[in-house]
PDB file of N, CA and C in Angstrom:
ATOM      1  N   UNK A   1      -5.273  -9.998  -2.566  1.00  0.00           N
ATOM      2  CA  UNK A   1      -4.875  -8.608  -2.690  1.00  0.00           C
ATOM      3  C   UNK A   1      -5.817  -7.923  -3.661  1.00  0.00           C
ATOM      4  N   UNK A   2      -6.360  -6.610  -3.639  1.00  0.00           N
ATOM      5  CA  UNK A   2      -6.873  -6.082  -3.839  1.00  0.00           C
ATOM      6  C   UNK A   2      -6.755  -4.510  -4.609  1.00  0.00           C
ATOM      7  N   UNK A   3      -7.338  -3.810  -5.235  1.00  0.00           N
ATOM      8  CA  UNK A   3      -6.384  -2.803  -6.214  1.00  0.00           C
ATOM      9  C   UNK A   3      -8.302  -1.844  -6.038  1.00  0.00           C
ATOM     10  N   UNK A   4      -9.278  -2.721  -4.983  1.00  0.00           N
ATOM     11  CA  UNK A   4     -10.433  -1.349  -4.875  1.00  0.00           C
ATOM     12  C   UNK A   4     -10.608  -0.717  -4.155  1.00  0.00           C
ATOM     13  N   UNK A   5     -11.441   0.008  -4.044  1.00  0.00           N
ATOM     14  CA  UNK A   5     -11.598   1.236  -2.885  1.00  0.00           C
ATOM     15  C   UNK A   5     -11.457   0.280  -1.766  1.00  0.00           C
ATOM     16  N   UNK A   6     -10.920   0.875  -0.746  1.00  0.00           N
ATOM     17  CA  UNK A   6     -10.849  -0.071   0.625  1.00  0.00           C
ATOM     18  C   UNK A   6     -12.015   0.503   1.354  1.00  0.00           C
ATOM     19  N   UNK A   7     -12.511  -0.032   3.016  1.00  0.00           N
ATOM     20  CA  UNK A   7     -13.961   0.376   3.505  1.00  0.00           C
ATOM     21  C   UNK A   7     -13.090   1.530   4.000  1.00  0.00           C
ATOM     22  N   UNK A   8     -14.142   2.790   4.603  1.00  0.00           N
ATOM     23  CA  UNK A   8     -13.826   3.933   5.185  1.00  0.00           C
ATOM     24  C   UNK A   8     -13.227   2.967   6.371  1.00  0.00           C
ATOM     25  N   UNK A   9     -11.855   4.149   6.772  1.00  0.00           N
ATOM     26  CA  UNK A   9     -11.405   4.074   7.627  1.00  0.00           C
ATOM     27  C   UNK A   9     -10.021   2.998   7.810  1.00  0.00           C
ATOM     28  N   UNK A  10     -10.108   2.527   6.292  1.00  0.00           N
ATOM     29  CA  UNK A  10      -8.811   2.013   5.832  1.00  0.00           C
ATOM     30  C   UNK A  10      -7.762   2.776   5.190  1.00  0.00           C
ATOM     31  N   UNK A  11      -6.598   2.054   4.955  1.00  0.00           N
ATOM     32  CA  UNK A  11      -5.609   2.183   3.719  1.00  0.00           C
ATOM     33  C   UNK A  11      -5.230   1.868   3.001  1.00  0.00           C
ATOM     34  N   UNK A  12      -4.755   1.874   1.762  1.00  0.00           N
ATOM     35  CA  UNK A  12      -4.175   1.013   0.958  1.00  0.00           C
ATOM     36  C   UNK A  12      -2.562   0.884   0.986  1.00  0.00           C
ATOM     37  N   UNK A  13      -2.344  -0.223   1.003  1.00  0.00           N
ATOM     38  CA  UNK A  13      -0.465   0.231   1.422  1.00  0.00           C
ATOM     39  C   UNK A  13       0.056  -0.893  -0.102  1.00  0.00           C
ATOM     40  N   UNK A  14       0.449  -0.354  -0.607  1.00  0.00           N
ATOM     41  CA  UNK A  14       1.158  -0.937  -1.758  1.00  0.00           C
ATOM     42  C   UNK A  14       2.691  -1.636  -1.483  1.00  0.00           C
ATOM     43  N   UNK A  15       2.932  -2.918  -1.479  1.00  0.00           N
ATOM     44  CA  UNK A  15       3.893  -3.187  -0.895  1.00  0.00           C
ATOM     45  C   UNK A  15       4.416  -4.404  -2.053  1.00  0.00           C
ATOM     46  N   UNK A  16       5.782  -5.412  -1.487  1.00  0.00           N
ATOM     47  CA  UNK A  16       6.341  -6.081  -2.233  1.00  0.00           C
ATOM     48  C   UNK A  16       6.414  -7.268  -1.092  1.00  0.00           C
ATOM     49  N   UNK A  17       6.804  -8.717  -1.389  1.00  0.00           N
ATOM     50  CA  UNK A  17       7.084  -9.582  -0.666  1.00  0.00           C
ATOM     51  C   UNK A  17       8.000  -9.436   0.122  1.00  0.00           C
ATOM     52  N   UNK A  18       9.356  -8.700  -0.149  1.00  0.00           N
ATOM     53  CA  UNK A  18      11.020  -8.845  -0.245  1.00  0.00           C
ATOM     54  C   UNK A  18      10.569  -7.414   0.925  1.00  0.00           C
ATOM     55  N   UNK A  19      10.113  -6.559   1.377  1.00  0.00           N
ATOM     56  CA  UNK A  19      10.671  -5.437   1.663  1.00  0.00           C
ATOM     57  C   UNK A  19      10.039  -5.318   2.794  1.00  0.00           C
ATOM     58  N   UNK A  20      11.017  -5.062   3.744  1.00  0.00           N
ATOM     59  CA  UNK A  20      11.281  -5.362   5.472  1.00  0.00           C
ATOM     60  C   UNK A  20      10.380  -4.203   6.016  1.00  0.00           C
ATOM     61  N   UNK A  21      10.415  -3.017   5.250  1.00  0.00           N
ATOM     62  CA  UNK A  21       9.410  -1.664   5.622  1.00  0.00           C
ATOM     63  C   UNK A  21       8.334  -2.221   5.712  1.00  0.00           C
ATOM     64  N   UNK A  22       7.428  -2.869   4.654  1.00  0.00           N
ATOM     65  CA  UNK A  22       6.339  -2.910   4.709  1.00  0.00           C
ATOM     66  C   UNK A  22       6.080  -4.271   5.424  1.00  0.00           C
ATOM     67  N   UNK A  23       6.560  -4.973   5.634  1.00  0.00           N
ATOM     68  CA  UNK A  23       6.361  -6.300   6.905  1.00  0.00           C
ATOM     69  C   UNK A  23       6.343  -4.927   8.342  1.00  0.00           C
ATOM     70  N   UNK A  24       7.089  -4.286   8.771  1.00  0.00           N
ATOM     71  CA  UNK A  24       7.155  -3.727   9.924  1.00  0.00           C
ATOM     72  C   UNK A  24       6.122  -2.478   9.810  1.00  0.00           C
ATOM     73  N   UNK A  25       5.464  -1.676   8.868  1.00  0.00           N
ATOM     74  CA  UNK A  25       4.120  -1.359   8.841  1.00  0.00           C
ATOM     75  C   UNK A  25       2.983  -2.016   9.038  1.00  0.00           C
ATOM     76  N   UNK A  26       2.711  -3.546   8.157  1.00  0.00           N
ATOM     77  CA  UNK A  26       1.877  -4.180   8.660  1.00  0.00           C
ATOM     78  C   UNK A  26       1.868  -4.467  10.282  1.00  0.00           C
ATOM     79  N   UNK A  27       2.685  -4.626  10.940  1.00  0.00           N
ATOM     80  CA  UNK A  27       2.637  -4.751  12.033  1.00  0.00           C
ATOM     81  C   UNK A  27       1.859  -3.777  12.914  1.00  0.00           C
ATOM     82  N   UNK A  28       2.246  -2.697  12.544  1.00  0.00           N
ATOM     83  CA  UNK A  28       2.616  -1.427  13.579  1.00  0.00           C
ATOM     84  C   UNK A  28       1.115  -1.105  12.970  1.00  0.00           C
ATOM     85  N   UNK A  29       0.635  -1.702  11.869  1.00  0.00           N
ATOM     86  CA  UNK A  29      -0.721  -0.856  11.519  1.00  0.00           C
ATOM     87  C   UNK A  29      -1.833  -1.764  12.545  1.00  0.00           C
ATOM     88  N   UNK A  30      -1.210  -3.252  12.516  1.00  0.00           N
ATOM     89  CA  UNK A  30      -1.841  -4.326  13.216  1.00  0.00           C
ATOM     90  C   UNK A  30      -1.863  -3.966  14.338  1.00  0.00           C
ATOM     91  N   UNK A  31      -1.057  -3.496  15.138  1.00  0.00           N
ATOM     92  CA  UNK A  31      -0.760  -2.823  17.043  1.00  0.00           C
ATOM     93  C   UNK A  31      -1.619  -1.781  16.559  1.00  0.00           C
ATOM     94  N   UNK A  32      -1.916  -0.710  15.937  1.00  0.00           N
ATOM     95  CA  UNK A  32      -2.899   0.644  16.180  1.00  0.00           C
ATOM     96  C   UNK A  32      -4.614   0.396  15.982  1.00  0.00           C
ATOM     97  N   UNK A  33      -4.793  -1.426  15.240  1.00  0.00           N
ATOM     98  CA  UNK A  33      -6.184  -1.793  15.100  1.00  0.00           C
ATOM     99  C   UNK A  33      -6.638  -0.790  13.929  1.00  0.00           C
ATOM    100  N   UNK A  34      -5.370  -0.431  12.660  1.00  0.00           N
ATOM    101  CA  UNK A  34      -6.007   0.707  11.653  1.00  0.00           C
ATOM    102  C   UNK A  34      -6.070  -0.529  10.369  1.00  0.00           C
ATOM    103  N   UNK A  35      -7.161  -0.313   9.685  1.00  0.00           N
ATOM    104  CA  UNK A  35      -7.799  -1.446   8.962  1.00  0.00           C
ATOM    105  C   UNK A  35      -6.673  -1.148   7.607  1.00  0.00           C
ATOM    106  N   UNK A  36      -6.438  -2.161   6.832  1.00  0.00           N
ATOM    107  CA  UNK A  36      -5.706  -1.877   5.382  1.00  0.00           C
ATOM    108  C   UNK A  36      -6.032  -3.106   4.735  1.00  0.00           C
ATOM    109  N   UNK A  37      -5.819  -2.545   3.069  1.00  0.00           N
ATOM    110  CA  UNK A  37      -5.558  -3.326   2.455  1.00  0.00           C
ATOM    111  C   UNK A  37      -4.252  -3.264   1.650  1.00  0.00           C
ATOM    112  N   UNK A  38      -3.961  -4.595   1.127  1.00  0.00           N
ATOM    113  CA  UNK A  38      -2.445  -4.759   0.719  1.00  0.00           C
ATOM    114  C   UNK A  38      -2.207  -5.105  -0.662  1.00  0.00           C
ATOM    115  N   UNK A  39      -1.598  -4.246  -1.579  1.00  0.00           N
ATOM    116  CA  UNK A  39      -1.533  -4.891  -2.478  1.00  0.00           C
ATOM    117  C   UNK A  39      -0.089  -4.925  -3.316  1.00  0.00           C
ATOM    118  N   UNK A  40       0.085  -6.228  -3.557  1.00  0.00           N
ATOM    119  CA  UNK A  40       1.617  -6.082  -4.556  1.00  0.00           C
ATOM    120  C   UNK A  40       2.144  -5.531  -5.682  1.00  0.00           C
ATOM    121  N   UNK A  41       2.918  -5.218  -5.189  1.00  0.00           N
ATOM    122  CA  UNK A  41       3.137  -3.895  -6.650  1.00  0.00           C
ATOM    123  C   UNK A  41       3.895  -4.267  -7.506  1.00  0.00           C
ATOM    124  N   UNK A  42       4.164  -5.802  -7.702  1.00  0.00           N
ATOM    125  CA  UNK A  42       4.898  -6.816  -8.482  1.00  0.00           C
ATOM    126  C   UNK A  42       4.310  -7.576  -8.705  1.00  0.00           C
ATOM    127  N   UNK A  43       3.053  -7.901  -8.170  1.00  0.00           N
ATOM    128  CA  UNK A  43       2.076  -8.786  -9.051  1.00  0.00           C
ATOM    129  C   UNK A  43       0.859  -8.737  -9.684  1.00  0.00           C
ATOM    130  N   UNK A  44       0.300  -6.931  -9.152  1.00  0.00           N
ATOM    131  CA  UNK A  44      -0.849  -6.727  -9.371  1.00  0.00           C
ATOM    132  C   UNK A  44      -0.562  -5.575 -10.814  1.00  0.00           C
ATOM    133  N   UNK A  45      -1.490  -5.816 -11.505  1.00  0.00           N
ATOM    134  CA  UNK A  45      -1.673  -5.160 -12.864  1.00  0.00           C
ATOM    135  C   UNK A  45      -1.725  -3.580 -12.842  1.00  0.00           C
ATOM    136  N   UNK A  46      -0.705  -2.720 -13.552  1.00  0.00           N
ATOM    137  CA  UNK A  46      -0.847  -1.352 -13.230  1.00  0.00           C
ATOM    138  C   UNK A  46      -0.312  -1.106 -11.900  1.00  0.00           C
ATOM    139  N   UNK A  47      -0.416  -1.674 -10.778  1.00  0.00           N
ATOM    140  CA  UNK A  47       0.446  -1.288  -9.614  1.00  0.00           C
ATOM    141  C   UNK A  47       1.091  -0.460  -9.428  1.00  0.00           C
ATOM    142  N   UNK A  48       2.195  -0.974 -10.009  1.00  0.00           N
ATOM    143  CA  UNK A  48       3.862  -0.506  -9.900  1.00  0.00           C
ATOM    144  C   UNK A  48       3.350   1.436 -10.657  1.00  0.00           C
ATOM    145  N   UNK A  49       2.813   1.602 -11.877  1.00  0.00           N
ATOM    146  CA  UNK A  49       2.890   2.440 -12.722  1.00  0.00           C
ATOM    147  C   UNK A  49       2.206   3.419 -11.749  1.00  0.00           C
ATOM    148  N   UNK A  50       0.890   3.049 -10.529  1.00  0.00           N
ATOM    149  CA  UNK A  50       0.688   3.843  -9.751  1.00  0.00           C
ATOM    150  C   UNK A  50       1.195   4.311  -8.830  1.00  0.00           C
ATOM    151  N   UNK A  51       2.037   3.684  -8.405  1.00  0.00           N
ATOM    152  CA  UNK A  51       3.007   3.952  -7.421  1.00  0.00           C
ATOM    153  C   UNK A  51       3.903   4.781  -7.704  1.00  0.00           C
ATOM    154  N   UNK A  52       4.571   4.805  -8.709  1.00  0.00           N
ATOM    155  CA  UNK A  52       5.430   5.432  -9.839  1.00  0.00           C
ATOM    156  C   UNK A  52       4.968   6.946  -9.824  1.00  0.00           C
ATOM    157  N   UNK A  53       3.397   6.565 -10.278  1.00  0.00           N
ATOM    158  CA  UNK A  53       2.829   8.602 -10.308  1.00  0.00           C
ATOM    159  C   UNK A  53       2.520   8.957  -9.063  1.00  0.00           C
ATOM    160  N   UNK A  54       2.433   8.465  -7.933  1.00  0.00           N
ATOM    161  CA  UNK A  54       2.303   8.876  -6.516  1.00  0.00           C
ATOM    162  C   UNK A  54       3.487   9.443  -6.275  1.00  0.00           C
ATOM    163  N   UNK A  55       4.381   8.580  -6.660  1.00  0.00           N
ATOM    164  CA  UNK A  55       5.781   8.991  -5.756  1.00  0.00           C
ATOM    165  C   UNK A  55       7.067   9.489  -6.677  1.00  0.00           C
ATOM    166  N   UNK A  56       6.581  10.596  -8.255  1.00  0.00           N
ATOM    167  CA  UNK A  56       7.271  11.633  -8.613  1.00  0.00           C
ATOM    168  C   UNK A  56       8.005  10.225  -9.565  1.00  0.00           C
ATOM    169  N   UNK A  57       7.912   9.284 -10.072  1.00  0.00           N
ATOM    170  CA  UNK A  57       8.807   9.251 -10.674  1.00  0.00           C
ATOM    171  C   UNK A  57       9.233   7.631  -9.938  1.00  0.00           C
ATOM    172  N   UNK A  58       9.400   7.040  -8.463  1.00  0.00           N
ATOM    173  CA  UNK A  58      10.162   5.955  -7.815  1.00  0.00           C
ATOM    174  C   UNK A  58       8.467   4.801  -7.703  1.00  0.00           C
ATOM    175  N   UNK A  59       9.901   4.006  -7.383  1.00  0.00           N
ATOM    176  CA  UNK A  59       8.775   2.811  -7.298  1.00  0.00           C
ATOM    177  C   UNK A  59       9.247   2.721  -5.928  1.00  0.00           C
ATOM    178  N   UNK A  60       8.471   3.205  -5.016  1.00  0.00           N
ATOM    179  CA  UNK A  60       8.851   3.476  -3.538  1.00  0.00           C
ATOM    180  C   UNK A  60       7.429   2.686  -2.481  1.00  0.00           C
ATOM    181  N   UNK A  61       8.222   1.365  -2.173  1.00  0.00           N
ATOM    182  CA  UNK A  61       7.379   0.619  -0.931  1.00  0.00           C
ATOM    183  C   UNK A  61       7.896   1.068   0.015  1.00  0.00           C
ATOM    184  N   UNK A  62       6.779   0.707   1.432  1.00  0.00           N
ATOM    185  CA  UNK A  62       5.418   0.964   1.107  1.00  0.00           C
ATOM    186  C   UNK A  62       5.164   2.051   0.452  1.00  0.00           C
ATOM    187  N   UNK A  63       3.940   1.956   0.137  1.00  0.00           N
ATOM    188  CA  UNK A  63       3.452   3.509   0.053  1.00  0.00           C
ATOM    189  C   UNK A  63       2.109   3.383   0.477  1.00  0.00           C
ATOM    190  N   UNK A  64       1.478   4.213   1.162  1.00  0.00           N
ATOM    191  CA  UNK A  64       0.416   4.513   1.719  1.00  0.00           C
ATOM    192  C   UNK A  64      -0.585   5.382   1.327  1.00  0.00           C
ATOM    193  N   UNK A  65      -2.189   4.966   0.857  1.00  0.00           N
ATOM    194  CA  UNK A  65      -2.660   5.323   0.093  1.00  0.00           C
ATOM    195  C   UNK A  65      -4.117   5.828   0.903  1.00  0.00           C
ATOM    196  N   UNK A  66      -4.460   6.823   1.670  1.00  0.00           N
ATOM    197  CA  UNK A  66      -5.324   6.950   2.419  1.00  0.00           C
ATOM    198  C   UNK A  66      -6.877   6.916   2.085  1.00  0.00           C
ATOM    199  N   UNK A  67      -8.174   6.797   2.412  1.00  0.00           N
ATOM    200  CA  UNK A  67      -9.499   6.847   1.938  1.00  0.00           C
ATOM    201  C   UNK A  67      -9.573   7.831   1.328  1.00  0.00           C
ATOM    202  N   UNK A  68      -8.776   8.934   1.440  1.00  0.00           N
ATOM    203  CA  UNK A  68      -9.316  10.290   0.393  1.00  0.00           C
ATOM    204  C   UNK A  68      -8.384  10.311  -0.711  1.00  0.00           C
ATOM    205  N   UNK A  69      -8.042   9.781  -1.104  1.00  0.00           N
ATOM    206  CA  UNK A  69      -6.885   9.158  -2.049  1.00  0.00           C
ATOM    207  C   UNK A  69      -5.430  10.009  -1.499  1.00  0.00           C
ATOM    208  N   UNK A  70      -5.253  10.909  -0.508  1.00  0.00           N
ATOM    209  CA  UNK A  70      -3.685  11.527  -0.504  1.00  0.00           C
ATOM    210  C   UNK A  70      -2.989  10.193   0.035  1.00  0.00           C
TER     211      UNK A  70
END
């Protein structure tokens, strides 16, 4: 898992082991052939705290982090 720029034309999806959303995104990202990278937001350093300022305040998996950073 990874916390760098992903290649153009990826995403970053911030996810957890435990959480059924982001197993059924990976999938559905896997069926569209859209490239990502994955990273845990319970094991990776700072993670969680980014996720946190993305999403107002929650620690909300997935979350989806596009090449232009929105």
């Amino acid at each position: 898992m990874t916390t760098s720029t992903p290649a153009p034309g990826t995403v970053t999806m911030y996810s957890t082991t435990w959480c059924g959303y982001c197993h059924r995104l990976r999938t559905q990202l896997d069926s569209a052939g859209i490239g990502y990278d994955v990273v845990d937001s319970e094991q990776t350093a700072d993670a969680a705290q980014l996720v946190e300022s993305l999403n107002g305040g929650n620690q909300t998996v997935p979350t989806v982090v596009f090449p232009d950073g929105s």
